[in-house]
N, C-alpha and C. Protein backbone atom coordinates (compact mmCIF):
# COMPACT_ATOMS: atom_id res chain seq x y z
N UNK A 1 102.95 102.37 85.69
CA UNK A 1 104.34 101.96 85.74
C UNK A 1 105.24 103.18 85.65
N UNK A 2 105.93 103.06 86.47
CA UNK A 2 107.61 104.11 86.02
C UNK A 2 108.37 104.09 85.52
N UNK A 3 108.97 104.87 84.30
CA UNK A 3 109.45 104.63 83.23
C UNK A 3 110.73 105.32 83.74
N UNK A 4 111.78 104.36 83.92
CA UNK A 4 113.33 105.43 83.76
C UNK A 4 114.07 105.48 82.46
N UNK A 5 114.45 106.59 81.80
CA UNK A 5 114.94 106.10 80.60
C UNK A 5 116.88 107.54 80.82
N UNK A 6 117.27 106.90 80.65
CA UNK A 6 118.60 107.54 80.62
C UNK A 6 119.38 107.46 79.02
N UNK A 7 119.93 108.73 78.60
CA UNK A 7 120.63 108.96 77.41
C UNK A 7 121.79 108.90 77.16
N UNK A 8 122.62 108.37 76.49
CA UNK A 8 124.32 108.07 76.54
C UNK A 8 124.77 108.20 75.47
N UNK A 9 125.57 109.20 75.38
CA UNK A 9 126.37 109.38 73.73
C UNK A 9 127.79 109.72 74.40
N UNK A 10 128.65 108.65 75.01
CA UNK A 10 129.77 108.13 75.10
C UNK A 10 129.60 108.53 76.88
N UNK A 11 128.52 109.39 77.11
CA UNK A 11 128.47 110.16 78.86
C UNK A 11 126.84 110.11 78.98
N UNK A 12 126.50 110.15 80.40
CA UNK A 12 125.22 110.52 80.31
C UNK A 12 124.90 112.12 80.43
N UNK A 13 123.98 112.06 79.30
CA UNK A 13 123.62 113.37 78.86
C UNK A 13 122.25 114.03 79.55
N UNK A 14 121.37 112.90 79.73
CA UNK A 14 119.74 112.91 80.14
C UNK A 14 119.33 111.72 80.60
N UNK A 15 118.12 112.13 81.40
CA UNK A 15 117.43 110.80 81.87
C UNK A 15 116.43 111.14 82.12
N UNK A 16 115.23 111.08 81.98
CA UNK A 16 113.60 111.06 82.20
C UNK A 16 113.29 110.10 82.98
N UNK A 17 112.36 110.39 84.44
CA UNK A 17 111.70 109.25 84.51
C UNK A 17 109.89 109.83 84.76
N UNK A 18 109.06 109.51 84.28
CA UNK A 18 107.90 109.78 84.12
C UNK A 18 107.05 108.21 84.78
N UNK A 19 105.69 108.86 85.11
CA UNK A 19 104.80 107.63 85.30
C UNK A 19 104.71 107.32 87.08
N UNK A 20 103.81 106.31 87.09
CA UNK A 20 103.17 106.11 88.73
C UNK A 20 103.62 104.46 88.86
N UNK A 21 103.81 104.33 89.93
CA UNK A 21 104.15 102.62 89.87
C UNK A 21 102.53 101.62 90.23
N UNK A 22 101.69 102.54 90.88
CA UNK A 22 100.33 101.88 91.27
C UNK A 22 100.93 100.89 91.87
N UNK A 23 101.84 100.96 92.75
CA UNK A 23 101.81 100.11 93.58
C UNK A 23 101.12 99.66 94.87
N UNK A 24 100.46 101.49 95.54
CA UNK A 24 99.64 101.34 96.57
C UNK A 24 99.53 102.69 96.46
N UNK A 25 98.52 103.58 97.15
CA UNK A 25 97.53 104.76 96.87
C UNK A 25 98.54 105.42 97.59
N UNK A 26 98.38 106.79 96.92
CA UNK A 26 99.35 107.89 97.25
C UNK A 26 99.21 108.21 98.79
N UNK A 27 100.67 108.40 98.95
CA UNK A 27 101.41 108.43 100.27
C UNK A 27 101.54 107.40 101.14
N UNK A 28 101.60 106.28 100.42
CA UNK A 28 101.92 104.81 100.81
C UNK A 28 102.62 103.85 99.79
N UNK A 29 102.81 104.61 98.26
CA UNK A 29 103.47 103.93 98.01
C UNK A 29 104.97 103.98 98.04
N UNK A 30 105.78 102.94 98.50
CA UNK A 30 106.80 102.78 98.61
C UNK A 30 108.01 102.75 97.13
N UNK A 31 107.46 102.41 96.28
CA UNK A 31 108.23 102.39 95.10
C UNK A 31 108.46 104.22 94.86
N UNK A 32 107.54 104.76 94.60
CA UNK A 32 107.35 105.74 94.18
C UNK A 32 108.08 106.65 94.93
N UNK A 33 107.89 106.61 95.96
CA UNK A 33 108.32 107.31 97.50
C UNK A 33 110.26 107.12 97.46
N UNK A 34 110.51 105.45 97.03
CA UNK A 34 112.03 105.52 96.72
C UNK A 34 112.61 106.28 95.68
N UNK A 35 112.00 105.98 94.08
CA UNK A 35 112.09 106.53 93.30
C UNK A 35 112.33 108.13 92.78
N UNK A 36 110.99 108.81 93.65
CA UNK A 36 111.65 110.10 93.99
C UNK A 36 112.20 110.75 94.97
N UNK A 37 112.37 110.32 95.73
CA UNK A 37 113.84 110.49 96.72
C UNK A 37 115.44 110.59 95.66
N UNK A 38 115.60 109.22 95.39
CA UNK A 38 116.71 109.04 94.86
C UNK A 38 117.16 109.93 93.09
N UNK A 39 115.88 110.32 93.24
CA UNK A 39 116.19 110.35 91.37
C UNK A 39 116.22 112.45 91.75
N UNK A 40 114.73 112.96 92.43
CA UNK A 40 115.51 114.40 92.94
C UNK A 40 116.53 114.77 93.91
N UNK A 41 117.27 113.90 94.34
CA UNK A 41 118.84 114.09 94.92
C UNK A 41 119.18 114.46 94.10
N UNK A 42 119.75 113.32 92.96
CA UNK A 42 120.17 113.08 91.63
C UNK A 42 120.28 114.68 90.98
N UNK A 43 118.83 114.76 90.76
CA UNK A 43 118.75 115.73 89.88
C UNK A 43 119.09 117.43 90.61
N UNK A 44 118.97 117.54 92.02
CA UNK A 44 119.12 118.72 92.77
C UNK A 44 120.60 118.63 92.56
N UNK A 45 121.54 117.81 92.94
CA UNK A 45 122.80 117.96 92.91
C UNK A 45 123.35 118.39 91.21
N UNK A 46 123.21 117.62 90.00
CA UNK A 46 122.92 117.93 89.08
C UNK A 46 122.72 119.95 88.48
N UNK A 47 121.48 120.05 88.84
CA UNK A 47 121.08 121.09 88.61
C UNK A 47 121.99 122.18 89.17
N UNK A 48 122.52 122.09 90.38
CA UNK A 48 123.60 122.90 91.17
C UNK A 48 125.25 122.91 89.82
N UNK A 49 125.38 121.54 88.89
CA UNK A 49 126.39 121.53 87.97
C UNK A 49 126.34 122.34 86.99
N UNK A 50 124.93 122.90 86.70
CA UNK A 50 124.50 123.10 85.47
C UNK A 50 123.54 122.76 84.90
N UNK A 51 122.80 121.86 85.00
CA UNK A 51 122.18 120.73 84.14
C UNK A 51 120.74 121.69 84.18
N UNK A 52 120.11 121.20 83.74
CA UNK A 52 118.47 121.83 83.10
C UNK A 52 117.52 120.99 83.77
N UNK A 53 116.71 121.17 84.99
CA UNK A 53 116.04 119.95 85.68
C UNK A 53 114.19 120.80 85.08
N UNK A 54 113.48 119.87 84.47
CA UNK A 54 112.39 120.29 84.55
C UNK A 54 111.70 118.97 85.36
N UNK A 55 110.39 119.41 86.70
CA UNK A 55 109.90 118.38 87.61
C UNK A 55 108.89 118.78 87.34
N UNK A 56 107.68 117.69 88.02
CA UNK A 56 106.01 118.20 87.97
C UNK A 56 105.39 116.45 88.30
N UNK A 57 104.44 116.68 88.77
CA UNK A 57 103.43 115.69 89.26
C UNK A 57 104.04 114.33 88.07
N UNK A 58 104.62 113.45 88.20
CA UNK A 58 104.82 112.29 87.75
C UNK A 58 105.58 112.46 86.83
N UNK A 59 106.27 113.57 86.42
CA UNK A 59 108.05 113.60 85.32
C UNK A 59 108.67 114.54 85.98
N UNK A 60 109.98 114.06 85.88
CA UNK A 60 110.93 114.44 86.19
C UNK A 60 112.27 114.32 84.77
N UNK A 61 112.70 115.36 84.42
CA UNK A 61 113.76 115.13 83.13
C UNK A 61 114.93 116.52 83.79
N UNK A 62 116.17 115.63 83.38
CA UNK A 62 117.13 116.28 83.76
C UNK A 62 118.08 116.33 82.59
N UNK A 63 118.38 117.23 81.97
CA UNK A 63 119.33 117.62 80.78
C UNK A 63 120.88 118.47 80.72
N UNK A 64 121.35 118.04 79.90
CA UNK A 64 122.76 119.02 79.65
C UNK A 64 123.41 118.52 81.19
N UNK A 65 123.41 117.49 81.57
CA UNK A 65 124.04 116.73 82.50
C UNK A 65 125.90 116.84 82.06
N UNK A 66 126.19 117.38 83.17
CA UNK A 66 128.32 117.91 82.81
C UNK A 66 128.71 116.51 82.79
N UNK A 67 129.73 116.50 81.95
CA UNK A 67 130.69 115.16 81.69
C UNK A 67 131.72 115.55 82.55
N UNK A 68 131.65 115.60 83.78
CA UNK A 68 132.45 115.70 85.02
C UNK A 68 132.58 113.93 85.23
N UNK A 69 133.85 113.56 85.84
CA UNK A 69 133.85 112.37 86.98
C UNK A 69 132.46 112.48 87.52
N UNK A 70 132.20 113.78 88.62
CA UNK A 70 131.12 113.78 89.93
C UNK A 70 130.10 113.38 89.72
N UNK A 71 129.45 114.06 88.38
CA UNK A 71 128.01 114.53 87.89
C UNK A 71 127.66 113.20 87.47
N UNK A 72 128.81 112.12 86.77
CA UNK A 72 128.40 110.51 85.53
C UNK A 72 128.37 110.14 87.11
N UNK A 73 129.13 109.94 88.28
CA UNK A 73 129.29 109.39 89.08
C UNK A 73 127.73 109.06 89.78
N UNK A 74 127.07 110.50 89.97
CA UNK A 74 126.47 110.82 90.63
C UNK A 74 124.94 109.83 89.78
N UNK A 75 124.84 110.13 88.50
CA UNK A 75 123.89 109.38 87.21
C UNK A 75 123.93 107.82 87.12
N UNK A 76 125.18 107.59 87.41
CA UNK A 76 125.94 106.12 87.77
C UNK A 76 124.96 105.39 88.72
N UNK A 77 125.24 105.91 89.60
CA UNK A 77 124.40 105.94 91.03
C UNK A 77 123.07 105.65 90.92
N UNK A 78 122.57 106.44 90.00
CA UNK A 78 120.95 106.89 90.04
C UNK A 78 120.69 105.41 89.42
N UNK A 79 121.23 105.40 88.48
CA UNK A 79 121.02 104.23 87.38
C UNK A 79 121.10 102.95 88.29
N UNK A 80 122.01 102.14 88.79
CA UNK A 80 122.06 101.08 89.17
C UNK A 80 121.02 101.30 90.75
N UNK A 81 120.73 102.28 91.35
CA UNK A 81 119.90 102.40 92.77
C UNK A 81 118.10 101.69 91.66
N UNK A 82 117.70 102.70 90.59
CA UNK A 82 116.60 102.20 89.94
C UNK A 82 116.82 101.03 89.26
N UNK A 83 117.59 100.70 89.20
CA UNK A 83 118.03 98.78 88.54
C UNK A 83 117.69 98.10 89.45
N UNK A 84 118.49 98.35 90.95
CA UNK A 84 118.21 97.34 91.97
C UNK A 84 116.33 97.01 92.18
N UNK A 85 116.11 98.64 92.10
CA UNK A 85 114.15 98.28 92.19
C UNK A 85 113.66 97.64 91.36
N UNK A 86 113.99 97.88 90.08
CA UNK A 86 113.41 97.65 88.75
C UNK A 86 113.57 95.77 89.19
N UNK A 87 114.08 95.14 89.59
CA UNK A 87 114.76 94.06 89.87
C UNK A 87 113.46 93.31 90.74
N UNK A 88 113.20 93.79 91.95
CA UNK A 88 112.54 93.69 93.02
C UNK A 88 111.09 93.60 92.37
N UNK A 89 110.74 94.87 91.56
CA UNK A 89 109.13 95.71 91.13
C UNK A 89 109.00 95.71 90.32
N UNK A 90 109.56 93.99 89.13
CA UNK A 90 109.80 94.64 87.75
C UNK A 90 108.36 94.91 87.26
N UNK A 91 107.12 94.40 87.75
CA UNK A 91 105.53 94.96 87.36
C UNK A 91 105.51 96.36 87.57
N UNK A 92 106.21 97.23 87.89
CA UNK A 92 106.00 98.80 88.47
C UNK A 92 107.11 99.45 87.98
N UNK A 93 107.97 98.98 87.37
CA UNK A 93 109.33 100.37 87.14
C UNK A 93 109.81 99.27 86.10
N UNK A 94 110.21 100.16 85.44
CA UNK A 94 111.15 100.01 84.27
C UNK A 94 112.44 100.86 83.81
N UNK A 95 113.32 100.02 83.69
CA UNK A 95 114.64 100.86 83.04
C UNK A 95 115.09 100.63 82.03
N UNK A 96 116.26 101.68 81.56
CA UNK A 96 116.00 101.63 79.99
C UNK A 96 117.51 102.48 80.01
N UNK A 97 118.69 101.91 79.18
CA UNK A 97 119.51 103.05 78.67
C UNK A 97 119.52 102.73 77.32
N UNK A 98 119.36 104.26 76.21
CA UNK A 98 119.34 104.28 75.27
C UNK A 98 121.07 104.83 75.03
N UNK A 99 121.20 104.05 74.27
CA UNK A 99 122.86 104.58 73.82
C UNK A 99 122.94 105.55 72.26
N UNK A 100 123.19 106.39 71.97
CA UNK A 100 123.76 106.98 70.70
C UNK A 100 124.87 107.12 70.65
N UNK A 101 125.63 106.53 70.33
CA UNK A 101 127.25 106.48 70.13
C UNK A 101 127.29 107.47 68.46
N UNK A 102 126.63 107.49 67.87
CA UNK A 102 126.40 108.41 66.30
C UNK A 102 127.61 109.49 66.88
């Protein structure tokens, strides 16, 4: 399964998504194949703001995300595009916002 988990302390700060959807054998699966498309846009544009992108075979974590309009806009995005799947694949992806308002 694919785990999206995004961080919010009044902005988004971070978001991890780690894990395989096993939905169908590599380079056919389609979840996976959306997933990272949409989430290293995300994070390439991101990383160009500032932000701290570490990637590798099944995680992806993006940090110190700017409290710009563009950058939440851009996280905004990411978030409800993996909702719509999560929706469709809920056996294969999972989403998750953790809030710290502290």
């Amino acid at each position: 399964m694919i785990k999206c988990t995004f961080f919010k302390r009044g902005f988004f700060e971070k978001f991890k998504i780690t894990g395989h959807s096993l939905f169908a054998e590599k380079g056919k699966d389609i979840i996976c194949a959306a997933v990272s498309t949409v989430s290293q846009h995300t994070a390439r544009f991101l990383e160009k703001k500032g932000a701290k992108v570490k990637i590798k075979e099944g995680y992806l974590e993006v940090e110190n995300i700017a409290n710009d309009e563009l950058s939440q806009v851009f996280v905004e995005e990411l978030l409800e595009t993996l909702r719509d799947l999560e929706e469709q694949y809920r056996k294969f992806i999972k989403v998750e916002v953790k809030n710290d308002e502290n």
